[in-house]
Protein backbone atom coordinates (compact mmCIF):
# COMPACT_ATOMS: atom_id res chain seq x y z
CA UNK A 1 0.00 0.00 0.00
CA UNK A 2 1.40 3.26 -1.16
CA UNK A 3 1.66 5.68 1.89
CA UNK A 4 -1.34 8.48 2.17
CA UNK A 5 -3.19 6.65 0.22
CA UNK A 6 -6.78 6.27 1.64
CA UNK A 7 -8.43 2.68 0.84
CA UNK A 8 -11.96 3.98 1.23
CA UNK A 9 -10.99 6.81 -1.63
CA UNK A 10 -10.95 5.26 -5.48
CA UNK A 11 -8.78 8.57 -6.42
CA UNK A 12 -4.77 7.92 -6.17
CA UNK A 13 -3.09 10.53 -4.54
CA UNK A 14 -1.42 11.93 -7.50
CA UNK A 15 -5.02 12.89 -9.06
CA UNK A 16 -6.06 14.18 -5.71
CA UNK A 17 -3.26 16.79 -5.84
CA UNK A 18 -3.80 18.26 -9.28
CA UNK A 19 -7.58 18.94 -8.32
CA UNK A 20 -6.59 20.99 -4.77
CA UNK A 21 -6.73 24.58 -5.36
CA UNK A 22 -4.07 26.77 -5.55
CA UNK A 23 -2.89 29.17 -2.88
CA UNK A 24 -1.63 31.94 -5.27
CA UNK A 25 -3.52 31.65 -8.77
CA UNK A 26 -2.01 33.30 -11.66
CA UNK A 27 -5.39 33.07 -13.39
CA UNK A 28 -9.27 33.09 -12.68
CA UNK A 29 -11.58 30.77 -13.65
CA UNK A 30 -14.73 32.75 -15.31
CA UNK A 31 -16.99 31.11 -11.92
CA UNK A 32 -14.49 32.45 -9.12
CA UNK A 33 -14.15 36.25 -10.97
CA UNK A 34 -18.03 36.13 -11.11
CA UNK A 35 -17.93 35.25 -7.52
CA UNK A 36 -15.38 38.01 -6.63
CA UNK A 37 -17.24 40.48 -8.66
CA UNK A 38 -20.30 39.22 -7.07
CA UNK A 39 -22.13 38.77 -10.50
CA UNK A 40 -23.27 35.92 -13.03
CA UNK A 41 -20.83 33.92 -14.92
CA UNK A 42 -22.22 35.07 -18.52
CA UNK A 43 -21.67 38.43 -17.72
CA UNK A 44 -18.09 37.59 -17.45
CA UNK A 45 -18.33 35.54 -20.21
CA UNK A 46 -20.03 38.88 -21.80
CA UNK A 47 -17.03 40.99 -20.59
CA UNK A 48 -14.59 38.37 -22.76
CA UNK A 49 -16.82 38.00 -25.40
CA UNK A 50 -16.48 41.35 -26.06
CA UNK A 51 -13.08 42.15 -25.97
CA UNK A 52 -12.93 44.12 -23.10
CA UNK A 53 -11.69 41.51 -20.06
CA UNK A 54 -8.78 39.68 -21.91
CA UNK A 55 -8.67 35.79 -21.98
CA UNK A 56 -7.16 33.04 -22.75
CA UNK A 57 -9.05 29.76 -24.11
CA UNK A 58 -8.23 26.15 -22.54
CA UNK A 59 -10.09 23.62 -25.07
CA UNK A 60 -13.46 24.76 -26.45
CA UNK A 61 -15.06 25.89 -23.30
CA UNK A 62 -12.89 26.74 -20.69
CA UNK A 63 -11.60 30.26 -20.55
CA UNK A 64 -8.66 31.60 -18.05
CA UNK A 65 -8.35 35.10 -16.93
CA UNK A 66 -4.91 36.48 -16.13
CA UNK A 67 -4.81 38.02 -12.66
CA UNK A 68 -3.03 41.11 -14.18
CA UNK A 69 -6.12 41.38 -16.46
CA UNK A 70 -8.52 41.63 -13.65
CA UNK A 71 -6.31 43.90 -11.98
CA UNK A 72 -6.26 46.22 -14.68
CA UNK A 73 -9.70 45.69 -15.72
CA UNK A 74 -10.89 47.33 -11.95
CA UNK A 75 -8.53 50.03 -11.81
CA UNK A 76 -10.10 51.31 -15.31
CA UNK A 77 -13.25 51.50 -13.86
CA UNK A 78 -13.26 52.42 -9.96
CA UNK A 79 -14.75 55.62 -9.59
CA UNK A 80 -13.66 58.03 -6.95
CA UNK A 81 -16.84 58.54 -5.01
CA UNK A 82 -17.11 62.04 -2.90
CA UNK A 83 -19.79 62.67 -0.30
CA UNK A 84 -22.15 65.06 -1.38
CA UNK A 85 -22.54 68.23 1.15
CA UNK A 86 -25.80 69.00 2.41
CA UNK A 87 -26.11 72.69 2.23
CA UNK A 88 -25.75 74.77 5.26
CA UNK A 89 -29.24 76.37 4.77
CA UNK A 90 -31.90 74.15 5.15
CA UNK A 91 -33.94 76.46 2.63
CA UNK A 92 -32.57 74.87 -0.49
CA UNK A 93 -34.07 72.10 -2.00
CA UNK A 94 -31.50 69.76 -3.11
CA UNK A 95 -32.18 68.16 -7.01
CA UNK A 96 -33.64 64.92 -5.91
CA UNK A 97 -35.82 66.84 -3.11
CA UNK A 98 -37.41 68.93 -5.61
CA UNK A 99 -37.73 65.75 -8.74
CA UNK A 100 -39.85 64.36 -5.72
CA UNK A 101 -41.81 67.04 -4.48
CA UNK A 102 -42.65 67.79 -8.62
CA UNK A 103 -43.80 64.28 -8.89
CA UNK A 104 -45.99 64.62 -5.79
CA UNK A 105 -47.74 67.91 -7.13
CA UNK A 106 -48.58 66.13 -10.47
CA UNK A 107 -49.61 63.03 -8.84
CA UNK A 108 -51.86 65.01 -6.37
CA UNK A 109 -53.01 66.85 -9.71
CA UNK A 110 -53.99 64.02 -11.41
CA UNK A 111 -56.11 62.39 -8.71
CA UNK A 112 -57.80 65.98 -7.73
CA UNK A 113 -58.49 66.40 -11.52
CA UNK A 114 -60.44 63.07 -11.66
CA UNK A 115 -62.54 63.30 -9.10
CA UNK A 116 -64.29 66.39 -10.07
């Protein structure tokens, strides 16, 4: 009996080791970005479909994403996000205070209209 190898496990030990994952990947597959980007697998499959998340193919399926690809891929599109400032006076009715307050007044038009 070879040693570590289990008798109630049909895989040899050898197999077992090419299917453990790898501490420090030097590519994605297109199910772990998806799950790092916390969206579907076609939309990566979109993004490489489309030229703009480079890949490489492995057979007819499979695609591989270089980690440098990603990397580059999210620094093109992080946006700087600022906190807007509420004004100091409480007078002024920011843009999405007064799109509200607009739809209100036509709403509450409409229904007044009808039931006169």
């Amino acid at each position: 009996m070879a040693p570590g190898y289990d008798l109630g496990s049909q895989i040899p030990p050898a197999r077992l080791a090419k299917r453990q994952v790898v501490a420090n990947p030097i590519c994605y597959r297109v199910r772990d970005l998806a799950d790092r980007w916390a969206c579907s697998a076609g939309k990566v499959r979109s993004l490489i479909a489309s030229g703009q998340l480079p890949a490489f193919r492995i057979g007819t399926k499979m695609f591989r994403i270089p980690i440098a690809a990603v990397v580059e891929y999210e620094a093109q599109r992080t946006v700087a996000v600022t906190p807007v400032e509420a004004p100091a006076d409480d007078r002024h009715m920011t843009i999405a205070r007064a799109v509200l307050r607009a739809a209100r007044l036509a709403q509450r038009n409409k229904t007044v209209g009808r039931s006169r």
